[in-house]
PDB file of N, CA and C in Angstrom:
ATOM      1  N   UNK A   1      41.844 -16.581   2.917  1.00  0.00           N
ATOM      2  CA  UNK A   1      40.749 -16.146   3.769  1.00  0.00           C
ATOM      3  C   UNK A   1      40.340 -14.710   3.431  1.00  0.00           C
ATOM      4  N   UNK A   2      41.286 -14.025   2.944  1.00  0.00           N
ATOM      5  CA  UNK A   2      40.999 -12.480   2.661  1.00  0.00           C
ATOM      6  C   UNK A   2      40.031 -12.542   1.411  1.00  0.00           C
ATOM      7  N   UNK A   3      40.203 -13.471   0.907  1.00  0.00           N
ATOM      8  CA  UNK A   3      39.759 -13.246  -0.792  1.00  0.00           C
ATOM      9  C   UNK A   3      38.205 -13.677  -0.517  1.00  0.00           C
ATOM     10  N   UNK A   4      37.989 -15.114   0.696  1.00  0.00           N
ATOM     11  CA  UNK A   4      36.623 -15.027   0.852  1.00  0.00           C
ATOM     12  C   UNK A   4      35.903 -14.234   1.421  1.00  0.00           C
ATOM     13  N   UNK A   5      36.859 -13.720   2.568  1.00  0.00           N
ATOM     14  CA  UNK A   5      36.086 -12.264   3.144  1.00  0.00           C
ATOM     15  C   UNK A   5      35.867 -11.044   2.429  1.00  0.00           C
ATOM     16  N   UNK A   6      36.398 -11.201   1.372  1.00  0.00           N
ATOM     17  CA  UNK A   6      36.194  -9.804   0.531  1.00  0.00           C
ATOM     18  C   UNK A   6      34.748 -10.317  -0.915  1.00  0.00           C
ATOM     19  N   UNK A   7      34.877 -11.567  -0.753  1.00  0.00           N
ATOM     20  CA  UNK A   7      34.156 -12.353  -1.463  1.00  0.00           C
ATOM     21  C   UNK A   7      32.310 -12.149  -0.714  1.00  0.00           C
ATOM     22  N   UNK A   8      32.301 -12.771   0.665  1.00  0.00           N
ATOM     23  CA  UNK A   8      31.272 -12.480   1.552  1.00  0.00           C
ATOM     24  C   UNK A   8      30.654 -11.380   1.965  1.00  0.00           C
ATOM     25  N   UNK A   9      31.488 -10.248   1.665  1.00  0.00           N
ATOM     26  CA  UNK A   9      31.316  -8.795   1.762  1.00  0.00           C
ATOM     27  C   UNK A   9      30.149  -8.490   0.933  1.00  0.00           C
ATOM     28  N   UNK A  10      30.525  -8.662  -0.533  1.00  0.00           N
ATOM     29  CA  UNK A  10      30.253  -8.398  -1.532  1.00  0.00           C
ATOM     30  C   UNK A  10      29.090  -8.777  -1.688  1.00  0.00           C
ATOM     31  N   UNK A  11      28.731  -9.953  -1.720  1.00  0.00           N
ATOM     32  CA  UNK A  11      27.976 -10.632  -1.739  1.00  0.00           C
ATOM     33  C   UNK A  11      26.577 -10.362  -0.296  1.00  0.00           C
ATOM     34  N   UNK A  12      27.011  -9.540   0.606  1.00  0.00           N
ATOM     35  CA  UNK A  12      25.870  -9.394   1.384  1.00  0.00           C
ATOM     36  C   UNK A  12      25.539  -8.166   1.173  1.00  0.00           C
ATOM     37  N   UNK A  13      26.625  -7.168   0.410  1.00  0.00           N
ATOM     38  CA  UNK A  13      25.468  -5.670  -0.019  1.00  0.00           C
ATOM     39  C   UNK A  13      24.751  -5.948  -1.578  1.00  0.00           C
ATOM     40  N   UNK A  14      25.080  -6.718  -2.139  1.00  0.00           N
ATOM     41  CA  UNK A  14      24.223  -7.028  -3.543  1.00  0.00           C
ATOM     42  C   UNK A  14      22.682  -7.655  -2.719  1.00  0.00           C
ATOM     43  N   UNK A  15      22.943  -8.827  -1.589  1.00  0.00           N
ATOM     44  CA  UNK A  15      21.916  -9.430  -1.091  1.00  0.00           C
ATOM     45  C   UNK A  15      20.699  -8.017  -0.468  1.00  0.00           C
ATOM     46  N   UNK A  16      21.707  -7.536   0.137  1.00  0.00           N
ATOM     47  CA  UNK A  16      20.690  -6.259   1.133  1.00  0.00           C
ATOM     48  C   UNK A  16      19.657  -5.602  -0.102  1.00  0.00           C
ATOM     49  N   UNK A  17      20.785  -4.951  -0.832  1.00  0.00           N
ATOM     50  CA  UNK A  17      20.282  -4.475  -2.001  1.00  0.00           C
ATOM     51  C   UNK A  17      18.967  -4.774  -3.031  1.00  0.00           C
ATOM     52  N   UNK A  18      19.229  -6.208  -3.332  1.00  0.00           N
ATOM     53  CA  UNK A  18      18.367  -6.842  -3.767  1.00  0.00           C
ATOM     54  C   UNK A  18      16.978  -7.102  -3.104  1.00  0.00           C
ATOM     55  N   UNK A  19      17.205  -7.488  -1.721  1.00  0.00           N
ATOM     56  CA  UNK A  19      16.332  -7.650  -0.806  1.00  0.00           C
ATOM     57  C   UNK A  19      15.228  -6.264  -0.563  1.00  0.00           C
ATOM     58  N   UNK A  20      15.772  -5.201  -0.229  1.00  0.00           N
ATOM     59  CA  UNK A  20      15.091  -3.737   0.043  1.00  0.00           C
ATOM     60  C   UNK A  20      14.657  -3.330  -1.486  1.00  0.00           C
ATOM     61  N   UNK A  21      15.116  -4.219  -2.997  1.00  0.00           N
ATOM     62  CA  UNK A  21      14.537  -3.295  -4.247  1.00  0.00           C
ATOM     63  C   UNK A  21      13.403  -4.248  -4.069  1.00  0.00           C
ATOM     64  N   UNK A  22      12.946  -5.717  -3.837  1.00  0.00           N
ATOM     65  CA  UNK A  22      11.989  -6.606  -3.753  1.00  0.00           C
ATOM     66  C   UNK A  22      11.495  -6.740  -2.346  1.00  0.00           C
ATOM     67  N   UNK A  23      11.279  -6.080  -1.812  1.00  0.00           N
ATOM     68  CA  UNK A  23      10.741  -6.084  -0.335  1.00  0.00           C
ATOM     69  C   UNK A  23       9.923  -7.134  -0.298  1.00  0.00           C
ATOM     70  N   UNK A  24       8.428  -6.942  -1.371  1.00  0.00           N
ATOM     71  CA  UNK A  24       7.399  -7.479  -0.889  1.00  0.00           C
ATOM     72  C   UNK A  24       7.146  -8.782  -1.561  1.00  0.00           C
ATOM     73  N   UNK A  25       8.433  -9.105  -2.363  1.00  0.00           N
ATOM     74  CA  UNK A  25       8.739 -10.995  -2.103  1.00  0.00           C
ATOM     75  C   UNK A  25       9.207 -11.421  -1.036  1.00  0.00           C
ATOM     76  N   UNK A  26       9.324 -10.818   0.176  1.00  0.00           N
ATOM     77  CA  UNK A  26       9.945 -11.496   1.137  1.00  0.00           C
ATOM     78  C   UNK A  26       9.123 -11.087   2.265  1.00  0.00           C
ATOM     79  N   UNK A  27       7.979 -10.416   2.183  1.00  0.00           N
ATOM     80  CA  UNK A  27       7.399  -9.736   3.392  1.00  0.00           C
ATOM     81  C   UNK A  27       6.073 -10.173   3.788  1.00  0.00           C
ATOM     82  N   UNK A  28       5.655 -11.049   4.764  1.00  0.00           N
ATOM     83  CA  UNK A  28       4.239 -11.305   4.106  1.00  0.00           C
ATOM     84  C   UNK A  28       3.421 -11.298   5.509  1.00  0.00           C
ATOM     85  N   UNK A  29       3.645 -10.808   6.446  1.00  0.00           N
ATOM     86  CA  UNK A  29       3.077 -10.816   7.553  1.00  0.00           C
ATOM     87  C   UNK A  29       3.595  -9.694   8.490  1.00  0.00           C
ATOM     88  N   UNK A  30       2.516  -9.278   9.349  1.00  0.00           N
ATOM     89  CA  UNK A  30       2.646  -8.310   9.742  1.00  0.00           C
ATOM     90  C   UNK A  30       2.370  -6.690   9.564  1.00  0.00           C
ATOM     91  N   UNK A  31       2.546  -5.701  10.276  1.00  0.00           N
ATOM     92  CA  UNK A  31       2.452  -4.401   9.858  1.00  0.00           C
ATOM     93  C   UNK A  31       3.762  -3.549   9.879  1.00  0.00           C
ATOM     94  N   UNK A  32       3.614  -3.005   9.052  1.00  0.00           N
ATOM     95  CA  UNK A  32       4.811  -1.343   8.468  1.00  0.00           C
ATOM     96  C   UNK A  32       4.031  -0.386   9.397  1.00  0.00           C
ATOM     97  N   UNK A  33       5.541   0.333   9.739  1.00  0.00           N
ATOM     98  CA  UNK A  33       4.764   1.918   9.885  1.00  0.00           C
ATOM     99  C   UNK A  33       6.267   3.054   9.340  1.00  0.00           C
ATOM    100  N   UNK A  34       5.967   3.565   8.710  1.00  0.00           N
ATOM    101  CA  UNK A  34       6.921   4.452   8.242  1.00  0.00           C
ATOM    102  C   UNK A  34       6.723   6.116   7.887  1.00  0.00           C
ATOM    103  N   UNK A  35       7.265   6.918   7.961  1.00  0.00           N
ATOM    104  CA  UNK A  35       6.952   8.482   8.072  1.00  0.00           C
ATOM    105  C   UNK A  35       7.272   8.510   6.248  1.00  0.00           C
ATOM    106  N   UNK A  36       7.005   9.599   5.829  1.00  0.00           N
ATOM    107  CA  UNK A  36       7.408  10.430   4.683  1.00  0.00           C
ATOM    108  C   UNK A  36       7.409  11.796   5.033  1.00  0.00           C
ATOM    109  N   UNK A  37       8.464  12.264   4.405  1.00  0.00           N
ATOM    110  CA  UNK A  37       9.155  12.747   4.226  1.00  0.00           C
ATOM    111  C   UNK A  37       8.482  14.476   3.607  1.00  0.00           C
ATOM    112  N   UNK A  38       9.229  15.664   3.769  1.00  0.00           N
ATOM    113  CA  UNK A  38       8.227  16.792   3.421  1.00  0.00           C
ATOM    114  C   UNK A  38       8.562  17.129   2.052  1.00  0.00           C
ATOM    115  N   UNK A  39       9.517  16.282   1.573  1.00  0.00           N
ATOM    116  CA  UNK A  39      10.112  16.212   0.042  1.00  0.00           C
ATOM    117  C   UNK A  39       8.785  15.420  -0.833  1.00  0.00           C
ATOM    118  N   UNK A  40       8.205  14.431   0.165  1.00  0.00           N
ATOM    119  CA  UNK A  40       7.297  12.503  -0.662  1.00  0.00           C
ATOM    120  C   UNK A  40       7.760  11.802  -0.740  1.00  0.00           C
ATOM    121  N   UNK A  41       9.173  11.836  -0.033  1.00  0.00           N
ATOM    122  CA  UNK A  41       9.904  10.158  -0.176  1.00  0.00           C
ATOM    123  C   UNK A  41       9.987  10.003   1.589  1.00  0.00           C
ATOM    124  N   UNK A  42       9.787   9.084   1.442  1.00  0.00           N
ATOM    125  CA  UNK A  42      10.135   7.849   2.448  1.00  0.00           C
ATOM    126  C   UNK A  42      11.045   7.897   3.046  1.00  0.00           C
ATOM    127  N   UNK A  43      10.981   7.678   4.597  1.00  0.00           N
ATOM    128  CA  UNK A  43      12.161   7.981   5.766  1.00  0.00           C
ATOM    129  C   UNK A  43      13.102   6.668   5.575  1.00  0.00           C
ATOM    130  N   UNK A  44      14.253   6.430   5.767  1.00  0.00           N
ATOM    131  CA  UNK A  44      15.084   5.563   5.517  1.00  0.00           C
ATOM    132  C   UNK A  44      14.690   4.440   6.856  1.00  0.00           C
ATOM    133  N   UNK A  45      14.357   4.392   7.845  1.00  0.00           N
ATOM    134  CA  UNK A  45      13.694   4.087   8.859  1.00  0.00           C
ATOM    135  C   UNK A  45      12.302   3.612   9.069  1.00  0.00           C
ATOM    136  N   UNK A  46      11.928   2.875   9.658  1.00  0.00           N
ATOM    137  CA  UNK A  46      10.082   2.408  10.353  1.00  0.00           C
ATOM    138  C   UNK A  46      10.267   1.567  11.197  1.00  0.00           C
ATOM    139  N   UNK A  47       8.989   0.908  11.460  1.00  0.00           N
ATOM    140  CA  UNK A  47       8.430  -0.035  12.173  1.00  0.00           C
ATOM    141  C   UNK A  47       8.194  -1.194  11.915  1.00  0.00           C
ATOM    142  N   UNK A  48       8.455  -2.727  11.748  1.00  0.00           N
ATOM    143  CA  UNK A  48       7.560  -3.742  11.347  1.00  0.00           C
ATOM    144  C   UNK A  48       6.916  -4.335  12.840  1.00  0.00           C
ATOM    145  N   UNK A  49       5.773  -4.351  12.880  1.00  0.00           N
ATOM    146  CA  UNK A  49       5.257  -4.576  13.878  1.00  0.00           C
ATOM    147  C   UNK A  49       4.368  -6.309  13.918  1.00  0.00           C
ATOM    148  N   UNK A  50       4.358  -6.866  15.205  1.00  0.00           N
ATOM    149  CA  UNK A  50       3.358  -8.053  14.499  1.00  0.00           C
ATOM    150  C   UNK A  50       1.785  -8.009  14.775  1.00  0.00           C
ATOM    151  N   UNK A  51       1.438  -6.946  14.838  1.00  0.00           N
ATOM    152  CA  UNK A  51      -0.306  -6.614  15.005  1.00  0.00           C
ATOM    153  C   UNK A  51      -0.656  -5.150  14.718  1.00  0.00           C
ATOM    154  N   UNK A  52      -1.591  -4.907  13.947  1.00  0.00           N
ATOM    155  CA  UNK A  52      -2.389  -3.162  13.694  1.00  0.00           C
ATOM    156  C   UNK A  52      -2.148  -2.499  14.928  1.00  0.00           C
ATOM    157  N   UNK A  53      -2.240  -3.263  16.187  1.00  0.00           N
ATOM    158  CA  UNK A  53      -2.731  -2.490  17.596  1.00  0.00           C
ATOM    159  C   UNK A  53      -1.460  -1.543  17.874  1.00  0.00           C
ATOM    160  N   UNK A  54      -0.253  -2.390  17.717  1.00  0.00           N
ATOM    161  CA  UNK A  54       1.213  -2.067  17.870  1.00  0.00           C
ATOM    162  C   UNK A  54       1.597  -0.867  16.737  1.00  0.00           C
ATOM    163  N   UNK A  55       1.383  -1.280  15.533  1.00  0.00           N
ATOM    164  CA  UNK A  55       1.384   0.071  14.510  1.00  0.00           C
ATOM    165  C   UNK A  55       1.007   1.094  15.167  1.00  0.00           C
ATOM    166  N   UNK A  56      -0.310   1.465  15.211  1.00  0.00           N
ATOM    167  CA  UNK A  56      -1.426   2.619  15.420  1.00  0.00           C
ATOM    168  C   UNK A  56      -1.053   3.261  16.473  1.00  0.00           C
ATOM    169  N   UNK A  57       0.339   2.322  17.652  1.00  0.00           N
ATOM    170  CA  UNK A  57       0.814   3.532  18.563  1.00  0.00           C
ATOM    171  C   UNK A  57       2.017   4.210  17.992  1.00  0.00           C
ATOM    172  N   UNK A  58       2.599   3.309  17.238  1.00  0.00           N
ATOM    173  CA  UNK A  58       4.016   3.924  16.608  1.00  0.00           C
ATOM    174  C   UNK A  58       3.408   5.202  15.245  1.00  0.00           C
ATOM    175  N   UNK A  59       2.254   5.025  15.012  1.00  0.00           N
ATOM    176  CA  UNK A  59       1.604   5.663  14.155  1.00  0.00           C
ATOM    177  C   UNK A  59       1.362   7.117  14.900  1.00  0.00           C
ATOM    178  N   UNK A  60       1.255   6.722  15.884  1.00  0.00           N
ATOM    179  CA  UNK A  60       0.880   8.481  16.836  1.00  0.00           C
ATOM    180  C   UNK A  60       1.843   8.800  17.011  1.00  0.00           C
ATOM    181  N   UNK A  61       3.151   8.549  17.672  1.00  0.00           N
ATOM    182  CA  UNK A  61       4.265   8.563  17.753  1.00  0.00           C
ATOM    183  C   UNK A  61       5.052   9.330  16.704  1.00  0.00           C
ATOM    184  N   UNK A  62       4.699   8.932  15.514  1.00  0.00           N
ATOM    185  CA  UNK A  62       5.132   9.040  14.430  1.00  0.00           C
ATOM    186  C   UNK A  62       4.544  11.063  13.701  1.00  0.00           C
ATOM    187  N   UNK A  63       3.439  10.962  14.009  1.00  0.00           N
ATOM    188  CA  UNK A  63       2.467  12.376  13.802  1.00  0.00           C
ATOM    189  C   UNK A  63       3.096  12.797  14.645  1.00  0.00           C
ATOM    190  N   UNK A  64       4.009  12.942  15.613  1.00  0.00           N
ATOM    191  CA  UNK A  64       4.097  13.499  16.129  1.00  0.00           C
ATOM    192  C   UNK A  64       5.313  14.703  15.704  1.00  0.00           C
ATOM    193  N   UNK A  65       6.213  13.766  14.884  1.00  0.00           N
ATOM    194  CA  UNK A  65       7.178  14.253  13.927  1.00  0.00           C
ATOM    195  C   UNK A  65       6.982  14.509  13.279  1.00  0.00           C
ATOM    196  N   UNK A  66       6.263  14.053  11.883  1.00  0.00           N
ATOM    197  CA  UNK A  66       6.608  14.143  11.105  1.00  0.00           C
ATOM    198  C   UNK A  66       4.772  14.082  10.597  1.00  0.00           C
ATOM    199  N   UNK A  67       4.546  15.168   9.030  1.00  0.00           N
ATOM    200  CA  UNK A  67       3.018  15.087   8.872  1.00  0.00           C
ATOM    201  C   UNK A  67       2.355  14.043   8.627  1.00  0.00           C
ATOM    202  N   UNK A  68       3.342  13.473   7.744  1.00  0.00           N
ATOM    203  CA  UNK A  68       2.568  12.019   6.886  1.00  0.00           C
ATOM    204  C   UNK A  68       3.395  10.912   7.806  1.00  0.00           C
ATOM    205  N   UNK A  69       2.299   9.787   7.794  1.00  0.00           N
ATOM    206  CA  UNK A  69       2.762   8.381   8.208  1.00  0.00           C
ATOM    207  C   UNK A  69       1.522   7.405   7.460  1.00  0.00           C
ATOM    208  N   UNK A  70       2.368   6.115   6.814  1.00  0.00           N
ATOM    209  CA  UNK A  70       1.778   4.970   5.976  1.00  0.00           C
ATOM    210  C   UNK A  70       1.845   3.900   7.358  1.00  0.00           C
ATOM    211  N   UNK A  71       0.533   3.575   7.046  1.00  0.00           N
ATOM    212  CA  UNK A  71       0.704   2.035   7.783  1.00  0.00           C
ATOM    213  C   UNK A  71       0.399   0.759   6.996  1.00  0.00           C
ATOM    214  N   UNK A  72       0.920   0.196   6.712  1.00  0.00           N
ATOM    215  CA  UNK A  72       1.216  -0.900   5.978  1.00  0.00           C
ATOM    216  C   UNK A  72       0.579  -2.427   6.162  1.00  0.00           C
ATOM    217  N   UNK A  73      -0.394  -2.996   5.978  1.00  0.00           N
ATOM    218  CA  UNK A  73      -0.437  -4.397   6.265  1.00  0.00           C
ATOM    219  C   UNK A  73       0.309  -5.349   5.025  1.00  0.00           C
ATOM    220  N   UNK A  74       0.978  -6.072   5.435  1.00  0.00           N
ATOM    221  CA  UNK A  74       1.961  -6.694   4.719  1.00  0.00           C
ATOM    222  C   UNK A  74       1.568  -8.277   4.070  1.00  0.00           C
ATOM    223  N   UNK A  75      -0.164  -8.634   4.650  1.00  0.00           N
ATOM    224  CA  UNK A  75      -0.761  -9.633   4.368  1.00  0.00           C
ATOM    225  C   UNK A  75      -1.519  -9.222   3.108  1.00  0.00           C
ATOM    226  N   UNK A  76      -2.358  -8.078   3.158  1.00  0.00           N
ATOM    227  CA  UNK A  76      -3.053  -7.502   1.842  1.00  0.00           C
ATOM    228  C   UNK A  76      -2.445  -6.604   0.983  1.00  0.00           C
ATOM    229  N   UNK A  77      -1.018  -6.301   1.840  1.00  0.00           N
ATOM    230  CA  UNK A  77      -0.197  -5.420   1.019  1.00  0.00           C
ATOM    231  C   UNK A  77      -1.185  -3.854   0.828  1.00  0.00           C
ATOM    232  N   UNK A  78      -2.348  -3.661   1.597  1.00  0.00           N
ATOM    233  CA  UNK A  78      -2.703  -2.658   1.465  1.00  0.00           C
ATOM    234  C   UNK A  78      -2.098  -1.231   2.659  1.00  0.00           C
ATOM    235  N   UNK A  79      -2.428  -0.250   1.690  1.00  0.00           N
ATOM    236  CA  UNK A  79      -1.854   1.249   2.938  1.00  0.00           C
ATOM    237  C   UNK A  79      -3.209   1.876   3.338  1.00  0.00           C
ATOM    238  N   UNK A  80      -1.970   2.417   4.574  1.00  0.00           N
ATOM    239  CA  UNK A  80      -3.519   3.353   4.779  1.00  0.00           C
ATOM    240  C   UNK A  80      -2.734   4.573   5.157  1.00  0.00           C
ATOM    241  N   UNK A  81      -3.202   6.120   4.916  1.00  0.00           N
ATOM    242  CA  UNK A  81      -2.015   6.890   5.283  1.00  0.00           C
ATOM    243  C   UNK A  81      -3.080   8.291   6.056  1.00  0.00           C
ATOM    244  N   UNK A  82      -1.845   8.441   7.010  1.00  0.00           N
ATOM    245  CA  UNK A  82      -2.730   8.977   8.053  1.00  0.00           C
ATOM    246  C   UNK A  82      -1.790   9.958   8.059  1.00  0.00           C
ATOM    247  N   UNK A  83      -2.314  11.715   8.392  1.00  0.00           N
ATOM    248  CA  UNK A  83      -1.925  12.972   7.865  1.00  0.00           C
ATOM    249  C   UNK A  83      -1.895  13.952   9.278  1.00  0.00           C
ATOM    250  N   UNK A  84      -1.321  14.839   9.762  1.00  0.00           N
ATOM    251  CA  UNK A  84      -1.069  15.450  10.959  1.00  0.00           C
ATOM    252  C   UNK A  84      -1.168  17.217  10.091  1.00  0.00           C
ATOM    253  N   UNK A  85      -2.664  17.043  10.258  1.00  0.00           N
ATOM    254  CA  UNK A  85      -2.388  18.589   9.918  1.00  0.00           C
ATOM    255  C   UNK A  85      -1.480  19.595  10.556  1.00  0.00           C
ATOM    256  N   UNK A  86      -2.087  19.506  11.985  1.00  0.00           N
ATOM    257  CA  UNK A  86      -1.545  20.456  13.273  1.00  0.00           C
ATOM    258  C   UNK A  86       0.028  20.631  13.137  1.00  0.00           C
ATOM    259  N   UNK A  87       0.742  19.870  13.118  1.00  0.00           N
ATOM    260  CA  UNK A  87       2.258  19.534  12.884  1.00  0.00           C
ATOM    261  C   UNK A  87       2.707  21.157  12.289  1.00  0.00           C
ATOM    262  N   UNK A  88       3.086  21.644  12.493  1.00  0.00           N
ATOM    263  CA  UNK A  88       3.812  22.915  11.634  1.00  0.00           C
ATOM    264  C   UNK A  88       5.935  23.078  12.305  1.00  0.00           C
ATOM    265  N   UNK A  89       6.245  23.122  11.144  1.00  0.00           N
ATOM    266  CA  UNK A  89       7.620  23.312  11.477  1.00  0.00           C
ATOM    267  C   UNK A  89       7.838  24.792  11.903  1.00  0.00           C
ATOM    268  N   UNK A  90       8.567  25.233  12.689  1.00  0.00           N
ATOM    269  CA  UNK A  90       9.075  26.959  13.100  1.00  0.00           C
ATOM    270  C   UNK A  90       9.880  27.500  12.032  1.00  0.00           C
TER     271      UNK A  90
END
Protein backbone atom coordinates (compact mmCIF):
# COMPACT_ATOMS: atom_id res chain seq x y z
CA UNK A 1 0.00 0.00 0.00
CA UNK A 2 2.95 2.36 0.69
CA UNK A 3 4.44 1.78 -2.70
CA UNK A 4 0.93 2.75 -4.28
CA UNK A 5 0.63 5.67 -2.15
CA UNK A 6 3.91 6.88 -2.97
CA UNK A 7 3.02 5.78 -6.53
CA UNK A 8 -0.42 8.15 -6.45
CA UNK A 9 1.52 10.94 -5.01
CA UNK A 10 3.62 11.16 -7.78
CA UNK A 11 1.55 10.85 -10.19
CA UNK A 12 -0.87 13.78 -9.05
CA UNK A 13 2.04 16.52 -8.97
CA UNK A 14 3.25 15.49 -12.62
CA UNK A 15 -0.83 15.66 -13.32
CA UNK A 16 -1.15 19.30 -11.55
CA UNK A 17 1.90 20.20 -13.30
CA UNK A 18 1.01 19.21 -16.56
CA UNK A 19 -2.41 20.53 -16.19
CA UNK A 20 -1.35 24.43 -15.09
CA UNK A 21 1.70 24.15 -18.17
CA UNK A 22 -1.59 23.35 -20.66
CA UNK A 23 -4.26 25.28 -19.01
CA UNK A 24 -6.07 26.18 -22.06
CA UNK A 25 -6.61 22.43 -23.21
CA UNK A 26 -8.68 22.03 -20.42
CA UNK A 27 -10.37 25.43 -19.98
CA UNK A 28 -13.11 26.37 -22.12
CA UNK A 29 -15.78 28.22 -20.41
CA UNK A 30 -16.11 30.86 -18.36
CA UNK A 31 -14.08 33.95 -17.06
CA UNK A 32 -10.37 34.47 -15.39
CA UNK A 33 -9.56 37.27 -13.34
CA UNK A 34 -6.05 37.48 -12.15
CA UNK A 35 -3.66 40.45 -10.85
CA UNK A 36 0.03 40.88 -12.15
CA UNK A 37 2.40 41.44 -10.50
CA UNK A 38 4.85 44.88 -10.26
CA UNK A 39 7.72 42.52 -11.48
CA UNK A 40 4.94 41.32 -15.08
CA UNK A 41 4.39 38.05 -13.85
CA UNK A 42 1.33 36.75 -12.74
CA UNK A 43 -0.08 36.33 -9.14
CA UNK A 44 -0.01 32.64 -8.22
CA UNK A 45 -3.81 33.13 -7.41
CA UNK A 46 -7.35 34.44 -9.36
CA UNK A 47 -10.72 34.03 -10.07
CA UNK A 48 -12.58 31.60 -12.48
CA UNK A 49 -15.83 32.97 -12.59
CA UNK A 50 -19.03 31.67 -14.62
CA UNK A 51 -20.15 35.13 -16.20
CA UNK A 52 -18.17 38.73 -17.25
CA UNK A 53 -20.70 40.32 -14.63
CA UNK A 54 -18.98 38.25 -11.71
CA UNK A 55 -15.32 39.00 -13.11
CA UNK A 56 -15.74 42.87 -13.47
CA UNK A 57 -16.50 42.86 -9.57
CA UNK A 58 -13.52 40.74 -8.64
CA UNK A 59 -11.84 43.00 -11.27
CA UNK A 60 -12.47 46.16 -8.98
CA UNK A 61 -11.63 44.32 -6.11
CA UNK A 62 -8.63 43.41 -7.60
CA UNK A 63 -7.45 47.43 -8.62
CA UNK A 64 -7.77 47.78 -5.60
CA UNK A 65 -4.48 45.95 -4.79
CA UNK A 66 -2.78 45.59 -7.09
CA UNK A 67 -2.20 48.04 -10.62
CA UNK A 68 -2.71 45.57 -13.31
CA UNK A 69 -5.60 43.00 -13.55
CA UNK A 70 -6.35 40.55 -16.87
CA UNK A 71 -9.74 39.41 -17.38
CA UNK A 72 -9.89 36.49 -19.26
CA UNK A 73 -12.76 34.95 -21.37
CA UNK A 74 -11.93 31.39 -21.62
CA UNK A 75 -14.49 30.79 -24.66
CA UNK A 76 -12.48 33.25 -27.12
CA UNK A 77 -9.51 32.86 -25.07
CA UNK A 78 -9.35 36.59 -25.47
CA UNK A 79 -7.84 39.33 -22.58
CA UNK A 80 -8.67 42.36 -21.71
CA UNK A 81 -6.40 44.20 -19.17
CA UNK A 82 -7.50 46.83 -17.06
CA UNK A 83 -4.78 49.29 -15.28
CA UNK A 84 -5.22 51.31 -11.79
CA UNK A 85 -3.28 54.26 -12.27
CA UNK A 86 -4.25 55.88 -8.83
CA UNK A 87 -2.87 52.74 -6.90
CA UNK A 88 0.57 54.04 -5.55
CA UNK A 89 2.53 51.95 -3.01
CA UNK A 90 4.05 54.15 0.29
Amino acid sequence: MRTMAQLLADFIVEERAYVNAHLDDFTWTGVDVYAIKEDGTRTGWGYSCRNGEIALKHKDELLEKYDRVIVRDNATRKEKCYQNSRHRKP
